[in-house]
PDB file of N, CA and C in Angstrom:
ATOM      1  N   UNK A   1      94.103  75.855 102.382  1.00  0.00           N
ATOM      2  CA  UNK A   1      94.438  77.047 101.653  1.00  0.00           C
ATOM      3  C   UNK A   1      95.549  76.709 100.666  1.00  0.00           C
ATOM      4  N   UNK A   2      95.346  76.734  99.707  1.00  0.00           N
ATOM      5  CA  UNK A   2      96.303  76.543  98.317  1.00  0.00           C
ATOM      6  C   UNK A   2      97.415  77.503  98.243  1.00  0.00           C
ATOM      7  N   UNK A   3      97.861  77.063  96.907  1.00  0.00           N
ATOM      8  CA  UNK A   3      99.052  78.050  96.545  1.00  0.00           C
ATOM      9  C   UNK A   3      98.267  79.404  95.972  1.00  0.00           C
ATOM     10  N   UNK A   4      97.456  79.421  95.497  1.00  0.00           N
ATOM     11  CA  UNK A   4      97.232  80.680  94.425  1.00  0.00           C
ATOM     12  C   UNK A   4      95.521  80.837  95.215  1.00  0.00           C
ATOM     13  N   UNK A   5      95.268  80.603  96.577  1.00  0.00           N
ATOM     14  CA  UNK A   5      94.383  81.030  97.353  1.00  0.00           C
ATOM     15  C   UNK A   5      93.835  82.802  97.026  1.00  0.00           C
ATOM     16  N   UNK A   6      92.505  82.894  96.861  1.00  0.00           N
ATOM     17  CA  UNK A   6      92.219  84.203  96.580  1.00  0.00           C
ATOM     18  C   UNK A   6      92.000  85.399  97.841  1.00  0.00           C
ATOM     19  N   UNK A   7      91.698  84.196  99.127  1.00  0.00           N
ATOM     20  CA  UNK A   7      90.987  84.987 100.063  1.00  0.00           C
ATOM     21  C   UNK A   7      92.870  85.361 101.078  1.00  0.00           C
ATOM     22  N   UNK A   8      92.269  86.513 101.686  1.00  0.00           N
ATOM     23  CA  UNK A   8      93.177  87.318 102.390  1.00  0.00           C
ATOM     24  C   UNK A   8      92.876  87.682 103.519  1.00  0.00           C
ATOM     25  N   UNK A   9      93.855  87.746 104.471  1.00  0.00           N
ATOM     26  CA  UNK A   9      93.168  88.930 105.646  1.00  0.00           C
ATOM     27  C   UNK A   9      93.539  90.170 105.873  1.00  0.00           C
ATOM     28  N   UNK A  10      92.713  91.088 104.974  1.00  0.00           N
ATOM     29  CA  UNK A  10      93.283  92.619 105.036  1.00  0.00           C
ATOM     30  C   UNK A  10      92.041  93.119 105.949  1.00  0.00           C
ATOM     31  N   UNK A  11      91.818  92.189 106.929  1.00  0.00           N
ATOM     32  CA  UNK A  11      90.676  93.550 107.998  1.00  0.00           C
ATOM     33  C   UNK A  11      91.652  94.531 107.954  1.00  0.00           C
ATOM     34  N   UNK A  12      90.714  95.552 108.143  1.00  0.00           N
ATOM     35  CA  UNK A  12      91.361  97.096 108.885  1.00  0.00           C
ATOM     36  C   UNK A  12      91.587  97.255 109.711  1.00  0.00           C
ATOM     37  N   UNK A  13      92.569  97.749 110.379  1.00  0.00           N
ATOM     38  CA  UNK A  13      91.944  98.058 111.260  1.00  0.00           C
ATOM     39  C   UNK A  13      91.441  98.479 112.650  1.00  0.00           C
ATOM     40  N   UNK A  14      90.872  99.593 111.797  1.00  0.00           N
ATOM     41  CA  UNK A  14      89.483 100.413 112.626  1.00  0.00           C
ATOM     42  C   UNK A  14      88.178 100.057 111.141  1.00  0.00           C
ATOM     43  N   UNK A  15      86.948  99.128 111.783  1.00  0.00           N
ATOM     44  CA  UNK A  15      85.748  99.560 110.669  1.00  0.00           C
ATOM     45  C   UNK A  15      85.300 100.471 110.118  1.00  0.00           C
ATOM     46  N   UNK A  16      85.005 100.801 111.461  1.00  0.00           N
ATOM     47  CA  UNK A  16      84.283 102.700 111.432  1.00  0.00           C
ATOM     48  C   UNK A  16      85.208 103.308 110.225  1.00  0.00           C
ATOM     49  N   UNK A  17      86.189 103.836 110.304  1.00  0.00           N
ATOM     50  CA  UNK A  17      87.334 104.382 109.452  1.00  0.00           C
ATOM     51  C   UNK A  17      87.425 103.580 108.127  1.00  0.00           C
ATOM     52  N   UNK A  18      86.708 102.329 108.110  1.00  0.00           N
ATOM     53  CA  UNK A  18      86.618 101.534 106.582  1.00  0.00           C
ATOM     54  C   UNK A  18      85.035 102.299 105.919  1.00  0.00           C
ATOM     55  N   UNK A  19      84.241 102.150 106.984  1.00  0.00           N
ATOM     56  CA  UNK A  19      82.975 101.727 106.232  1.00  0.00           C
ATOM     57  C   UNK A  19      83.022 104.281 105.881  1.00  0.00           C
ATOM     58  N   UNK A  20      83.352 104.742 106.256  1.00  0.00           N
ATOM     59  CA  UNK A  20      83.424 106.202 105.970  1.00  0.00           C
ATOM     60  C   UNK A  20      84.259 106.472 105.180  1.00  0.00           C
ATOM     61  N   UNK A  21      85.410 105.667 104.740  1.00  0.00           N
ATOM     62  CA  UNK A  21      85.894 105.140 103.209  1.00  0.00           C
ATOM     63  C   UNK A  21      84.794 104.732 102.185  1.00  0.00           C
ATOM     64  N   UNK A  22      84.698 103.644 102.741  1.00  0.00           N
ATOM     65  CA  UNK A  22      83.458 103.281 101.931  1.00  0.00           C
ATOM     66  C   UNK A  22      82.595 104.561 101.209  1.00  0.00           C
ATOM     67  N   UNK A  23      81.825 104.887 102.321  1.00  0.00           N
ATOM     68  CA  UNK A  23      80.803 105.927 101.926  1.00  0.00           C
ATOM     69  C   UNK A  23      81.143 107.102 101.344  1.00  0.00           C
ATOM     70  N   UNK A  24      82.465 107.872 101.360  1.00  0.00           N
ATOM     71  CA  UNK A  24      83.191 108.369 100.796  1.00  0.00           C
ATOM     72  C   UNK A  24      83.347 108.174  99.139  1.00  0.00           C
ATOM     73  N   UNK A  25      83.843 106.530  98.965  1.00  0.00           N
ATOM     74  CA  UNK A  25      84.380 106.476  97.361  1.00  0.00           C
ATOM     75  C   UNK A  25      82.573 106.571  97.055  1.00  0.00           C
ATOM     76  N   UNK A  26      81.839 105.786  97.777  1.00  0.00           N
ATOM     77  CA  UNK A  26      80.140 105.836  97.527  1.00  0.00           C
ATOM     78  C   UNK A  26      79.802 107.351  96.613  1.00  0.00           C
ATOM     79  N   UNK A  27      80.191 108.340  97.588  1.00  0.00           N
ATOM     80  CA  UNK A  27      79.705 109.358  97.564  1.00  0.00           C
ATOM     81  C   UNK A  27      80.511 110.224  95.624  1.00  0.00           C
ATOM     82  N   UNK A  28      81.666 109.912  96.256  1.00  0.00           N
ATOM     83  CA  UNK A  28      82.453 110.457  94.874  1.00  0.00           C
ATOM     84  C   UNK A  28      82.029 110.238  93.602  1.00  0.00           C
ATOM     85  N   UNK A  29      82.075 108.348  93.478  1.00  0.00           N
ATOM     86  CA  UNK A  29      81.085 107.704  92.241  1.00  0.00           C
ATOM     87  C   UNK A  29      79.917 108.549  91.913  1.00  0.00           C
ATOM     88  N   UNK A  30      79.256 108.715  92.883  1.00  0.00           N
ATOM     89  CA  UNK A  30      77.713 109.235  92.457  1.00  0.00           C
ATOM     90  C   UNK A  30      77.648 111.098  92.051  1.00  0.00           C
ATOM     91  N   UNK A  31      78.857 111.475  92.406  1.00  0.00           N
ATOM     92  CA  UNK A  31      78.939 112.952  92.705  1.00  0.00           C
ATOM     93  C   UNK A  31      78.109 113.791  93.490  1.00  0.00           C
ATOM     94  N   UNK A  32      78.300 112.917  94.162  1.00  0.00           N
ATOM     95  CA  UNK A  32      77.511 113.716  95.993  1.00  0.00           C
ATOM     96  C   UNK A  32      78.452 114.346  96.150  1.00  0.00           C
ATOM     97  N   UNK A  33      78.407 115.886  96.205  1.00  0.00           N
ATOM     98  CA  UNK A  33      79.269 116.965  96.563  1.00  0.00           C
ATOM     99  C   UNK A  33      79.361 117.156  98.131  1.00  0.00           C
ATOM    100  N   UNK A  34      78.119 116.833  98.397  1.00  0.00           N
ATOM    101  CA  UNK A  34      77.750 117.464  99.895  1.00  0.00           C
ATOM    102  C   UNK A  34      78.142 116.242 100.634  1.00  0.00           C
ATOM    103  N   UNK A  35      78.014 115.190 100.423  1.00  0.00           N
ATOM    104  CA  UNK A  35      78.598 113.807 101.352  1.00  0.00           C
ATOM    105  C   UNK A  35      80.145 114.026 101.173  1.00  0.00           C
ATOM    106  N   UNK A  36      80.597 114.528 100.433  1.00  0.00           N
ATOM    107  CA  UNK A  36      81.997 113.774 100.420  1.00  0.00           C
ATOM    108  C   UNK A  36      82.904 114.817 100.690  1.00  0.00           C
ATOM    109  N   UNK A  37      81.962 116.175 101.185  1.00  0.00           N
ATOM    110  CA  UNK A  37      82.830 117.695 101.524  1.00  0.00           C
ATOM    111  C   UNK A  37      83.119 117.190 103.240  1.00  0.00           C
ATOM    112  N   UNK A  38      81.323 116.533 103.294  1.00  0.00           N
ATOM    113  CA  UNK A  38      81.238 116.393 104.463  1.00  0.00           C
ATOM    114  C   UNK A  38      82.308 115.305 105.631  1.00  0.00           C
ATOM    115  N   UNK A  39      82.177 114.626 104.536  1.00  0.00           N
ATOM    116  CA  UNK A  39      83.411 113.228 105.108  1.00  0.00           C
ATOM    117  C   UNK A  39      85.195 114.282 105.265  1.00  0.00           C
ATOM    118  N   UNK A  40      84.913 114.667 104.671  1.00  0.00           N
ATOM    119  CA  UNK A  40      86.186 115.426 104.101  1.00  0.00           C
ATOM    120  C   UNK A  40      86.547 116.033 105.040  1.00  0.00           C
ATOM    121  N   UNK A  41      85.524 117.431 105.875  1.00  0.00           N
ATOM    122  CA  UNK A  41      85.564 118.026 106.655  1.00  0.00           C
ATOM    123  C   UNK A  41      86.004 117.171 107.912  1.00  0.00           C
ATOM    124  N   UNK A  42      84.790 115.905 107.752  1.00  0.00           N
ATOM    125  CA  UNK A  42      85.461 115.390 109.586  1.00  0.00           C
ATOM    126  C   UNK A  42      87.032 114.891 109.469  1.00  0.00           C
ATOM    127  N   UNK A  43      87.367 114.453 108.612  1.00  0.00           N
ATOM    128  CA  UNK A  43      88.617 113.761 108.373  1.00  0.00           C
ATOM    129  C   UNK A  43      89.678 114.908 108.916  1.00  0.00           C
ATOM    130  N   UNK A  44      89.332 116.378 108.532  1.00  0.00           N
ATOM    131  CA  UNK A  44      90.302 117.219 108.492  1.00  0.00           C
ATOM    132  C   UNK A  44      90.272 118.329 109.992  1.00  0.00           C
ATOM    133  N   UNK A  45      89.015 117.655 110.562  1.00  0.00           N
ATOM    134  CA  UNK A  45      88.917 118.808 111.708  1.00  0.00           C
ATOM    135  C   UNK A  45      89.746 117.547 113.522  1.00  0.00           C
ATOM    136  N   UNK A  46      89.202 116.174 112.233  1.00  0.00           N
ATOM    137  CA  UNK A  46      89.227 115.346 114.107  1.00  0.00           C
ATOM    138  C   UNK A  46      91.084 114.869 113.670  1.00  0.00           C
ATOM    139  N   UNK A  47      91.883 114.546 115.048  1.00  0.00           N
ATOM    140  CA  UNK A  47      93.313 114.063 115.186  1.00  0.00           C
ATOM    141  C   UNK A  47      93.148 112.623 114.558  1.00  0.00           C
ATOM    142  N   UNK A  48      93.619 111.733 113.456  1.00  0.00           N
ATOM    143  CA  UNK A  48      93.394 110.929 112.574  1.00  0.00           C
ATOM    144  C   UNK A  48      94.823 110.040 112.812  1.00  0.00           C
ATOM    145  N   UNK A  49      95.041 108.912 112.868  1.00  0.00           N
ATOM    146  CA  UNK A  49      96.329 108.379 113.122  1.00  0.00           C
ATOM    147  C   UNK A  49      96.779 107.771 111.491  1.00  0.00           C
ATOM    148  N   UNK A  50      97.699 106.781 111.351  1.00  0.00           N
ATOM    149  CA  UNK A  50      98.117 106.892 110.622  1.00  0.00           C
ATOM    150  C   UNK A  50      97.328 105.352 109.639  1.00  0.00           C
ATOM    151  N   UNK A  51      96.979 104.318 111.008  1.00  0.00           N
ATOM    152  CA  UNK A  51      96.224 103.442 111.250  1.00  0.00           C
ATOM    153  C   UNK A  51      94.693 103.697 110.269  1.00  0.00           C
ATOM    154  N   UNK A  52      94.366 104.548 111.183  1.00  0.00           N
ATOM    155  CA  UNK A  52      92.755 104.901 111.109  1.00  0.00           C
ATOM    156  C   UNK A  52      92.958 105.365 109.083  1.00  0.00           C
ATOM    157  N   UNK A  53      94.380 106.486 109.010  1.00  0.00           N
ATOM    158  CA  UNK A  53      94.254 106.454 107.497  1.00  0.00           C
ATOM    159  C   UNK A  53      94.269 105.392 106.973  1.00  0.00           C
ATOM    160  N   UNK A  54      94.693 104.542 107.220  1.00  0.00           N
ATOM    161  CA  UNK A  54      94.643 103.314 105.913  1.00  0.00           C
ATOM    162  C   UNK A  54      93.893 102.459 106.139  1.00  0.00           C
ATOM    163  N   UNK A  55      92.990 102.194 107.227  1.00  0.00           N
ATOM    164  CA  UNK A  55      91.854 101.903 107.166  1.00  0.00           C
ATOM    165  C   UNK A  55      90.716 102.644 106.245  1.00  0.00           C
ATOM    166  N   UNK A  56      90.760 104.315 106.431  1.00  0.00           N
ATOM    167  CA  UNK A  56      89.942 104.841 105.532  1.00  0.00           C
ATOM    168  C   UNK A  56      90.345 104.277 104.381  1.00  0.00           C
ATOM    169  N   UNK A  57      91.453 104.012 103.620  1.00  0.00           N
ATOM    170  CA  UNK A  57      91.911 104.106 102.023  1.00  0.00           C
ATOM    171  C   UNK A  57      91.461 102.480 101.772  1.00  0.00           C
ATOM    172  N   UNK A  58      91.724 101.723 102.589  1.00  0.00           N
ATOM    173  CA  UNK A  58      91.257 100.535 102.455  1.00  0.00           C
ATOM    174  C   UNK A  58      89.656 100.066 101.960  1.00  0.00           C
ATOM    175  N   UNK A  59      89.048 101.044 102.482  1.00  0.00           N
ATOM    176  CA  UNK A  59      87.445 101.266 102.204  1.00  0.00           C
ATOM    177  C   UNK A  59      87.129 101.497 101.127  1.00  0.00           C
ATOM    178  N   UNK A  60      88.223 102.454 101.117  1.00  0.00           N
ATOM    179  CA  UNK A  60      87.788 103.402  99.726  1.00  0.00           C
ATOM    180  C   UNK A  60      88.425 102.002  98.735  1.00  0.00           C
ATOM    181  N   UNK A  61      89.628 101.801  98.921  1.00  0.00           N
ATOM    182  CA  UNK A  61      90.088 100.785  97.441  1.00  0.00           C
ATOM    183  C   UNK A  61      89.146  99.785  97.711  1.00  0.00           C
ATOM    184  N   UNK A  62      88.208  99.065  98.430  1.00  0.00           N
ATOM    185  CA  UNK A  62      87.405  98.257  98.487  1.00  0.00           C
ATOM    186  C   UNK A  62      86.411  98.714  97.633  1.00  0.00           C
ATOM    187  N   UNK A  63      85.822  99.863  98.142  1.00  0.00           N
ATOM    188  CA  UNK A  63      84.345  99.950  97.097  1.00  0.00           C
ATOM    189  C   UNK A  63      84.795 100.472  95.830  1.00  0.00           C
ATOM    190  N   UNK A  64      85.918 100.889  95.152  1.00  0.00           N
ATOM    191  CA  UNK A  64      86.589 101.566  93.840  1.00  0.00           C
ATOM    192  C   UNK A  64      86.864  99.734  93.390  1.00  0.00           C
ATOM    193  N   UNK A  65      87.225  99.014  93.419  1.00  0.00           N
ATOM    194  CA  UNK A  65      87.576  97.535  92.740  1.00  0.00           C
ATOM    195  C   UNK A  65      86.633  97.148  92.290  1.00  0.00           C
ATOM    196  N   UNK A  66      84.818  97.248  92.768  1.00  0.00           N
ATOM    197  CA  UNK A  66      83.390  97.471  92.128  1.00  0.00           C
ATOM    198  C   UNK A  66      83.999  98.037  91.044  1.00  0.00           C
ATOM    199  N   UNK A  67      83.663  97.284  89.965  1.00  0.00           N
ATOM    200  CA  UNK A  67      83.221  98.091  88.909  1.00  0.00           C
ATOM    201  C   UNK A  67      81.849  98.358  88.652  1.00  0.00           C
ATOM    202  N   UNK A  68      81.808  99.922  87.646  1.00  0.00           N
ATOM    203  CA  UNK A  68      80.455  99.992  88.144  1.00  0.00           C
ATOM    204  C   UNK A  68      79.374  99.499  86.845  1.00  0.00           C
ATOM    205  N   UNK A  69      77.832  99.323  87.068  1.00  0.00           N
ATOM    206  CA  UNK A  69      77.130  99.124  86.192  1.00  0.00           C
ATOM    207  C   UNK A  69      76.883  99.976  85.228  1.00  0.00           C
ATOM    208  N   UNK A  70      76.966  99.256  83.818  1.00  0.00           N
ATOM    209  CA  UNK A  70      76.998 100.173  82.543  1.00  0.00           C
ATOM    210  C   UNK A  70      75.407 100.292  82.442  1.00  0.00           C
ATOM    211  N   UNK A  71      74.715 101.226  82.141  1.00  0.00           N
ATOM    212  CA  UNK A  71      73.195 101.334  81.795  1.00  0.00           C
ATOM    213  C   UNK A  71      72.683 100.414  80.825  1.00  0.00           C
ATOM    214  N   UNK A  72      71.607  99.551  80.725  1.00  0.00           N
ATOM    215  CA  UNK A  72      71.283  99.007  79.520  1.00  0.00           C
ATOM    216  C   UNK A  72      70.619  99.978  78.108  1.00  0.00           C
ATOM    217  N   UNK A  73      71.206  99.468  76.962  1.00  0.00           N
ATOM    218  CA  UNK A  73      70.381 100.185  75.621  1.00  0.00           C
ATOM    219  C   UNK A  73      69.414 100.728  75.778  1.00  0.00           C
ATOM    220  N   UNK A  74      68.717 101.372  75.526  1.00  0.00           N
ATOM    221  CA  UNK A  74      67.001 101.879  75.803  1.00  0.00           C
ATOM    222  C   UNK A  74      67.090 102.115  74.030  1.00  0.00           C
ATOM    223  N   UNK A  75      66.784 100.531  73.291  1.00  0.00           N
ATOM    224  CA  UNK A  75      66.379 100.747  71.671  1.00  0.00           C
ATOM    225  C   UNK A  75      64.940 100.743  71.588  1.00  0.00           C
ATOM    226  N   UNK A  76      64.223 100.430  72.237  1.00  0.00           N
ATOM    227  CA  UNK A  76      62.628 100.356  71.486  1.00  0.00           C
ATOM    228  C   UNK A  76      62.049 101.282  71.710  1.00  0.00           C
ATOM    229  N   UNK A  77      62.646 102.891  72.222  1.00  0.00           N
ATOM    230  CA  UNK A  77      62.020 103.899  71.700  1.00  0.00           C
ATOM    231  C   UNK A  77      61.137 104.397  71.668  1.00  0.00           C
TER     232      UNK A  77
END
């Protein structure tokens, strides 16, 4: 492992609490209203530690660092 090494170990962690991050920023990108009320809701009804939050945010800044695909031209009309 070098000086200016790229790889890291930021497991989360809780997964579960990554990958519903995940599906979360998923959901936002696409403007799924109904996925991301829904994520929203469990987040806000179940006891959540402080852990499990930054595992969720971790998910989420994981799939938000994707940048996303620009559409190709549609010239030939």
């Amino acid at each position: 492992m070098g000086l200016f090494s790229r790889k890291s170990n930021d497991t989360p962690a809780n997964p579960q609490m990554a990958e519903l991050g995940r599906e979360y920023a998923i959901a936002k990108r696409h403007n799924d209203r109904k996925t991301a009320g829904r994520i929203a809701r469990q987040l806000g009804t179940s006891d959540v530690s402080d852990s499990d939050r930054a595992s969720f945010q971790q998910g989420r800044d994981a799939y938000d660092a994707i940048p996303p695909i620009k559409p190709t031209r549609r010239k030939g009309r």
